[in-house]
Structures are given as C-alpha cells and as structure tokens.
C-alpha atoms as a PDB file:
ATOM      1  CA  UNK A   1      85.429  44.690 -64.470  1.00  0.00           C
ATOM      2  CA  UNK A   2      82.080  44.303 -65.697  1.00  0.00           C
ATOM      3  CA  UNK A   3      78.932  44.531 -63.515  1.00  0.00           C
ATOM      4  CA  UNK A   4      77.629  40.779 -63.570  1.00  0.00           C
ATOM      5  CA  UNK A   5      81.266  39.324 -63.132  1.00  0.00           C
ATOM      6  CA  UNK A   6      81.311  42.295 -60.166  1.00  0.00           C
ATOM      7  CA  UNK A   7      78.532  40.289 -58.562  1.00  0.00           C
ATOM      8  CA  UNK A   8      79.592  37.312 -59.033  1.00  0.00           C
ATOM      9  CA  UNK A   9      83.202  38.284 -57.405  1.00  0.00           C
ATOM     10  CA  UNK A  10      81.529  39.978 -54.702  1.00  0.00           C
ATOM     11  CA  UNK A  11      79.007  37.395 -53.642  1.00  0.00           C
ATOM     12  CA  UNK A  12      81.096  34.101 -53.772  1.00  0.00           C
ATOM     13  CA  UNK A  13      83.763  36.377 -51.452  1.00  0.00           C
ATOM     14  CA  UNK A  14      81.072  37.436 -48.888  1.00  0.00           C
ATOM     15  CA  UNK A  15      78.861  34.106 -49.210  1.00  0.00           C
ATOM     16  CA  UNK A  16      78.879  32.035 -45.142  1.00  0.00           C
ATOM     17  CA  UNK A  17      78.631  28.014 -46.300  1.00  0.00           C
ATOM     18  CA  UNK A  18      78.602  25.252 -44.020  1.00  0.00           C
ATOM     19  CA  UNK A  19      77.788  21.741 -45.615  1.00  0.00           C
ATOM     20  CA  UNK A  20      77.082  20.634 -41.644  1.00  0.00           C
ATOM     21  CA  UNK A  21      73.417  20.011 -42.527  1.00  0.00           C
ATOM     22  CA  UNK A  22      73.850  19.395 -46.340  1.00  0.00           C
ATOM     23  CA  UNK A  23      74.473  15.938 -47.739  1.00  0.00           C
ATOM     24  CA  UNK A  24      78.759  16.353 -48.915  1.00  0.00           C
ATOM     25  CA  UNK A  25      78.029  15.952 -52.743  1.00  0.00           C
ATOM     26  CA  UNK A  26      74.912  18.388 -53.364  1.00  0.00           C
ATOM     27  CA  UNK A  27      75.234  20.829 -50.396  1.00  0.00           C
ATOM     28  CA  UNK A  28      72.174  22.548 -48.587  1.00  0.00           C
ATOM     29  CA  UNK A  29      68.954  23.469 -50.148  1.00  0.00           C
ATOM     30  CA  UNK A  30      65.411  22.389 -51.191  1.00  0.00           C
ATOM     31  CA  UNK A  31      66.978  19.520 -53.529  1.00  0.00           C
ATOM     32  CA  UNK A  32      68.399  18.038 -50.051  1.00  0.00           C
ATOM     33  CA  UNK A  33      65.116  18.335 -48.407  1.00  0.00           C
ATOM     34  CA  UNK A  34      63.399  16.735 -51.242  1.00  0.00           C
ATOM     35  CA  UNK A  35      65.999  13.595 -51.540  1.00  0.00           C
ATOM     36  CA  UNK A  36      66.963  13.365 -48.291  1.00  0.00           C
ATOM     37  CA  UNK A  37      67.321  10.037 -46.816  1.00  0.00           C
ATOM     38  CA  UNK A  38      67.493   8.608 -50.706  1.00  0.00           C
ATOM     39  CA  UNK A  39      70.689   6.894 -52.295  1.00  0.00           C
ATOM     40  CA  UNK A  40      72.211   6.490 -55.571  1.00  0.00           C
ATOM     41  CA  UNK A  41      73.933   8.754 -58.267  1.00  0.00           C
ATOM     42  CA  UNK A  42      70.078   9.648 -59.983  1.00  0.00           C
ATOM     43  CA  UNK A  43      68.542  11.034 -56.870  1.00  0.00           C
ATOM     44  CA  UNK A  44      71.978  13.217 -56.133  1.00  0.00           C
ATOM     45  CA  UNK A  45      72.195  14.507 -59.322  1.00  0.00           C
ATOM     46  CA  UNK A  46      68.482  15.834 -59.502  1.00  0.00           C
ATOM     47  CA  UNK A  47      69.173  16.993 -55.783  1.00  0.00           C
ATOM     48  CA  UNK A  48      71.894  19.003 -57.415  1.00  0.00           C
ATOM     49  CA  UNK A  49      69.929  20.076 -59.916  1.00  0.00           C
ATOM     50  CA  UNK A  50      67.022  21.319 -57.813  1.00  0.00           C
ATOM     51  CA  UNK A  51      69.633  23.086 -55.603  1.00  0.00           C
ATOM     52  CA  UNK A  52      71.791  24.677 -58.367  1.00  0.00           C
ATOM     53  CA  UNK A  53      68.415  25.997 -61.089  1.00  0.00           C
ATOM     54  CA  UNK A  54      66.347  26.658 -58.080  1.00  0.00           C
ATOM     55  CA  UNK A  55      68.400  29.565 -56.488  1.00  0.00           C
ATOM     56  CA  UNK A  56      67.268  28.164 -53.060  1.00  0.00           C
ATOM     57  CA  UNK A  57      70.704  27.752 -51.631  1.00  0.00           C
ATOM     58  CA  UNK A  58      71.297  31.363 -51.222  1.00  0.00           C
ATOM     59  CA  UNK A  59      67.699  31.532 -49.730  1.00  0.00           C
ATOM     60  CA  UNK A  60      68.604  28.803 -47.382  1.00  0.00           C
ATOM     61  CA  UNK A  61      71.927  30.029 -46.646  1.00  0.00           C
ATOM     62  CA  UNK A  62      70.866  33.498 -45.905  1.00  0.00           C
ATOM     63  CA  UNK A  63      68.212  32.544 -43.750  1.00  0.00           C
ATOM     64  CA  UNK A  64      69.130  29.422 -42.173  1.00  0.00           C
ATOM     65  CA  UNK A  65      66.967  27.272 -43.623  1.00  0.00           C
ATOM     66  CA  UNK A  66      66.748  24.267 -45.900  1.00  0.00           C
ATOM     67  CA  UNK A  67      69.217  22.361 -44.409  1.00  0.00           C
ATOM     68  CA  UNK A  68      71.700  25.121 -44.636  1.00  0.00           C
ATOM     69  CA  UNK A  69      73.647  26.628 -41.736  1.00  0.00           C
ATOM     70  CA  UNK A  70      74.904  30.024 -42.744  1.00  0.00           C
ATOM     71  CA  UNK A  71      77.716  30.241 -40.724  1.00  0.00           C
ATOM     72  CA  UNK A  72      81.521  29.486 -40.719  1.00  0.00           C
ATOM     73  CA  UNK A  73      84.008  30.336 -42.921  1.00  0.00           C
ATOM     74  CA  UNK A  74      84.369  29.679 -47.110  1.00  0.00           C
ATOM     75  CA  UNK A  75      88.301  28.446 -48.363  1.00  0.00           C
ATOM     76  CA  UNK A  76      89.381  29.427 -51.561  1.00  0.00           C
ATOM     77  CA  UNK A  77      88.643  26.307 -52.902  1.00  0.00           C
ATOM     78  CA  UNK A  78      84.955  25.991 -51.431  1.00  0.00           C
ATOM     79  CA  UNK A  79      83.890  29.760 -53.825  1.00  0.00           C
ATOM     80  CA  UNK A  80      85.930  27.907 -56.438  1.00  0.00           C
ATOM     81  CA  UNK A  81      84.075  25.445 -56.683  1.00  0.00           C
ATOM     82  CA  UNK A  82      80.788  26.474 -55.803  1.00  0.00           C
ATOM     83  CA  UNK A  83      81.235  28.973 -58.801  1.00  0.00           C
ATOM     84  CA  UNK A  84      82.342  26.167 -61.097  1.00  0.00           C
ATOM     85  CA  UNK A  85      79.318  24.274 -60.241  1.00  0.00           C
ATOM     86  CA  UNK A  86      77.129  27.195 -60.884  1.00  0.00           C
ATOM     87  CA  UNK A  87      78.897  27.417 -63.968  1.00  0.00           C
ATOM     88  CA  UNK A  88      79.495  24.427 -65.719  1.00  0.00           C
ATOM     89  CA  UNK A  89      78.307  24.912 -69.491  1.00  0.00           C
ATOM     90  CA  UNK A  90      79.604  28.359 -69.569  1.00  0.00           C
ATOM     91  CA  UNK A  91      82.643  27.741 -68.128  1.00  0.00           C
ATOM     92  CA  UNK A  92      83.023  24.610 -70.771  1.00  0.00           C
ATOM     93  CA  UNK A  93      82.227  26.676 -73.680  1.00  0.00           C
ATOM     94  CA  UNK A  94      84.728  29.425 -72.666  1.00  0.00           C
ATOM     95  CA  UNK A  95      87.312  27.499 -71.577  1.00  0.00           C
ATOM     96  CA  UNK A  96      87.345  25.773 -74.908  1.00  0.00           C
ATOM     97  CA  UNK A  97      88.267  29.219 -76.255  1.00  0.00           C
ATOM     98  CA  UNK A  98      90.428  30.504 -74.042  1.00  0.00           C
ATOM     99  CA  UNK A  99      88.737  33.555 -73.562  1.00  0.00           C
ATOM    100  CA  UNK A 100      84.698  34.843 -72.124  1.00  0.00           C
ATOM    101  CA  UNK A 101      82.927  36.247 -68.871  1.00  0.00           C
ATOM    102  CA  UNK A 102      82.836  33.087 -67.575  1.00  0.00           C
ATOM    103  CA  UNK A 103      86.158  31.803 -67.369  1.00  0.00           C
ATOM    104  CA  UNK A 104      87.273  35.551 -66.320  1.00  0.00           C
ATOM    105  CA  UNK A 105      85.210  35.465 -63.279  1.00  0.00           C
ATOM    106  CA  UNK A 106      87.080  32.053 -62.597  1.00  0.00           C
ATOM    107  CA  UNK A 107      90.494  33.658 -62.935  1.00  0.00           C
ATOM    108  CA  UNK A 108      89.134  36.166 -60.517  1.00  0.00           C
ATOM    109  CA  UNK A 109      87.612  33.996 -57.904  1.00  0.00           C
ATOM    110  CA  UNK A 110      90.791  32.068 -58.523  1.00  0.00           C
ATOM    111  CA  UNK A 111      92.967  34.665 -57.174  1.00  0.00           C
ATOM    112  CA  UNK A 112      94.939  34.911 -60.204  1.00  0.00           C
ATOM    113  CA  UNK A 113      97.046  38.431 -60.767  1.00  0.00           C
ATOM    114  CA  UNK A 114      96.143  40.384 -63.796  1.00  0.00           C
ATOM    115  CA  UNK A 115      99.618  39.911 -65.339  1.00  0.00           C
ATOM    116  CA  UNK A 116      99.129  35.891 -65.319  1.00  0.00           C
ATOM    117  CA  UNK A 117      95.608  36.092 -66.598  1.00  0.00           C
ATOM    118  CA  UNK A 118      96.203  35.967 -69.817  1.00  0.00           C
ATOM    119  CA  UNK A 119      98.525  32.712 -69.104  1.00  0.00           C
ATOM    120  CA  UNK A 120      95.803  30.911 -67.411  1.00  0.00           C
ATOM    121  CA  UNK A 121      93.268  31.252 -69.942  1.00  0.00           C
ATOM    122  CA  UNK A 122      96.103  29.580 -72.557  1.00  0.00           C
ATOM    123  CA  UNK A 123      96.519  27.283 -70.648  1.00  0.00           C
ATOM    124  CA  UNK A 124      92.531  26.798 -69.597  1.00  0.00           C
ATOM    125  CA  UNK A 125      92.181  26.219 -73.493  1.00  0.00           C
ATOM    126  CA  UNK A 126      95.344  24.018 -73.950  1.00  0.00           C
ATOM    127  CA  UNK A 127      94.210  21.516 -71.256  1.00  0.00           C
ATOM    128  CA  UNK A 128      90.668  21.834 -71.653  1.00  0.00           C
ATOM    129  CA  UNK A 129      90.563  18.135 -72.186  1.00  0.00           C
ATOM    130  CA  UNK A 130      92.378  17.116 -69.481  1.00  0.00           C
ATOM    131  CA  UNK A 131      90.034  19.600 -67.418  1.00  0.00           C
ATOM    132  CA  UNK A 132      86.590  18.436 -69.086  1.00  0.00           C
ATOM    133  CA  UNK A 133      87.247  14.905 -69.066  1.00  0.00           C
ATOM    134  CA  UNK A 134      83.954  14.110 -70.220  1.00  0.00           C
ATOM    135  CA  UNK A 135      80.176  15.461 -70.714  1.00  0.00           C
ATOM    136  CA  UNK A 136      79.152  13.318 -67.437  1.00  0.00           C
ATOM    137  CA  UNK A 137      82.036  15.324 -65.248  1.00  0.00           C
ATOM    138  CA  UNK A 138      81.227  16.868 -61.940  1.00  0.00           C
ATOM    139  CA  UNK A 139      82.230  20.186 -60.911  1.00  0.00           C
ATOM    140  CA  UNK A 140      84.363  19.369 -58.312  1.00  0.00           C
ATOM    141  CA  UNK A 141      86.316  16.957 -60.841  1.00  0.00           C
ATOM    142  CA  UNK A 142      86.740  19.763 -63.133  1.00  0.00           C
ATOM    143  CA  UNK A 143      88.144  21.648 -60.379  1.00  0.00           C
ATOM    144  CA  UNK A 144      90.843  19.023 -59.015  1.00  0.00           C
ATOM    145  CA  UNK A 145      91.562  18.474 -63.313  1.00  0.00           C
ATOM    146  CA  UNK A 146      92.334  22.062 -63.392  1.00  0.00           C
ATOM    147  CA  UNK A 147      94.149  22.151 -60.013  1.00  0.00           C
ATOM    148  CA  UNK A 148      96.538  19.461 -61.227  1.00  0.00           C
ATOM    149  CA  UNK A 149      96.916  21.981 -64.446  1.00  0.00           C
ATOM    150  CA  UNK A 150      97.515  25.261 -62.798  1.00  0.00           C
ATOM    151  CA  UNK A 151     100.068  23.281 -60.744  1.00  0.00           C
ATOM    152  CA  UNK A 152     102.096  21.894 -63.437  1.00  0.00           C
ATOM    153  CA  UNK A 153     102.566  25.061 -65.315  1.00  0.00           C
ATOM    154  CA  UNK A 154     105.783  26.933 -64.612  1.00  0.00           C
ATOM    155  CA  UNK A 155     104.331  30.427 -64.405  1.00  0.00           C
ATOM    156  CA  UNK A 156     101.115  29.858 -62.698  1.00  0.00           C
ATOM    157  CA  UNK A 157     102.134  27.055 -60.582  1.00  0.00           C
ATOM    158  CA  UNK A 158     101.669  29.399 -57.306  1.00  0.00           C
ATOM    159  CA  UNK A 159      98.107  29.515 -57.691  1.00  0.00           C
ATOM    160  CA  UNK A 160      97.677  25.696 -56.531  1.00  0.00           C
ATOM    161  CA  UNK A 161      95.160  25.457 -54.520  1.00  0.00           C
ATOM    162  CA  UNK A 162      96.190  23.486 -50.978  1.00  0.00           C
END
C-alpha cells in the first residue's frame, strides 16, 4: 500500500465525527459558520465547498470548533462517504477506468478483501453510469448508486453496506 492511500486509510479509520452541530447535508466547518441560518441548494453547495477545499473540518473536528463536535463514533458508511465526498473527480475519473489510487483507497475504506478487489473495480467501471448518474450528483448519491451495485453483484454482494 502506498503512502498517501496509507493516510488516507488511516485517517478516515481514526477520524471522531458528529454532525450534532453541523447542518445534515454539508457537515461541520467554517462553510457552516459562514451559511448558517441560510436556505437553498446555492448556499449549501458553496457551504460544502468551503468545508471540503478549505481543510477546516479536520481543524474543527480536532479541536472542537466550527460547529464540529469531535466526539462519537464513525459507521462504515459515514468514512465512506466522507472519503467519496473528498473525492469526487478522482474517484469519477478512476472509476471510469476501473483501475487508480483513488478508487483503491475506496475499496479499502470499503472493507473489501484483496481477493474481491479486483471484482469491484470491474464492476466500479461496468456501472459507472448507474453510479455517476450525472455531473450535478452528490456524494452521498454516488454512494447509495454504488451501494445498490455492490449489492446486486453475486460475488461482492456481502459488502452491502446496512
């Protein structure tokens, strides 16, 4: 295993979240601060943004500020997904070719075995349509899309997450 997918790996298994303080679509951070009390799709989405180019989450996270907690407990699902979100173009890109850093860090995170690996990138490339529905999809869409995938397929369909 590489060093940056290491990291990656390592952080998203060790990371405390806790959306208590966070608004449920863009999470904690200075982009919630900025927007909060605000409505509507634009102002989430630049919250978002702010949050995910910033690198202020972790800040907030690790110190308990920003609107972020810093304590409870992450579910598979919640690293999932806060890596996809991280992760988005990359993940598109390599996904599209069944193969890169990116979408092996997923597989990891995931919780996929070595032996099936190879199967769910395949199959990550096969259904990257029905995973990448379109160039406005969220994160967390992409990750229910690929959900449905992983639990359709015969070999890998015991990596569905609950």
């Amino acid at each position: 295993m590489n060093m940056k997918k290491l990291i990656a790996v390592a952080a998203l298994s060790l990371l405390p979240f806790s959306n208590a303080m966070a608004d449920q679509d863009i999470g904690c951070g200075l982009g919630s601060m900025l927007f909060a009390g605000q409505q509507g799709k634009g102002v989430k989405i630049l919250g978002a943004t702010t949050n995910g180019t910033s690198g202020n989450q972790t800040f907030g996270i690790t110190f308990g500020t920003l609107g972020c907690d810093g304590t409870g407990t992450v579910t598979s699902s919640e690293k999932i997904a806060l890596f996809i979100d991280g992760n988005m173009e990359q993940l598109a890109r390599d996904m599209s070719q069944g193969e890169g850093e990116t979408l092996a860090t997923l597989a990891e995170v995931w919780g996929v075995a070595e032996q099936d690996k190879a199967a769910f990138n395949k199959l990550a490339q096969a259904q990257f349509s029905s995973v990448f529905t379109s160039e406005n999809v969220t994160s967390q869409t992409v990750l229910e899309n690929l959900n449905t995938v992983v639990a359709s397929d015969a070999q890998l369909a015991s990596y569905t997450l609950s």
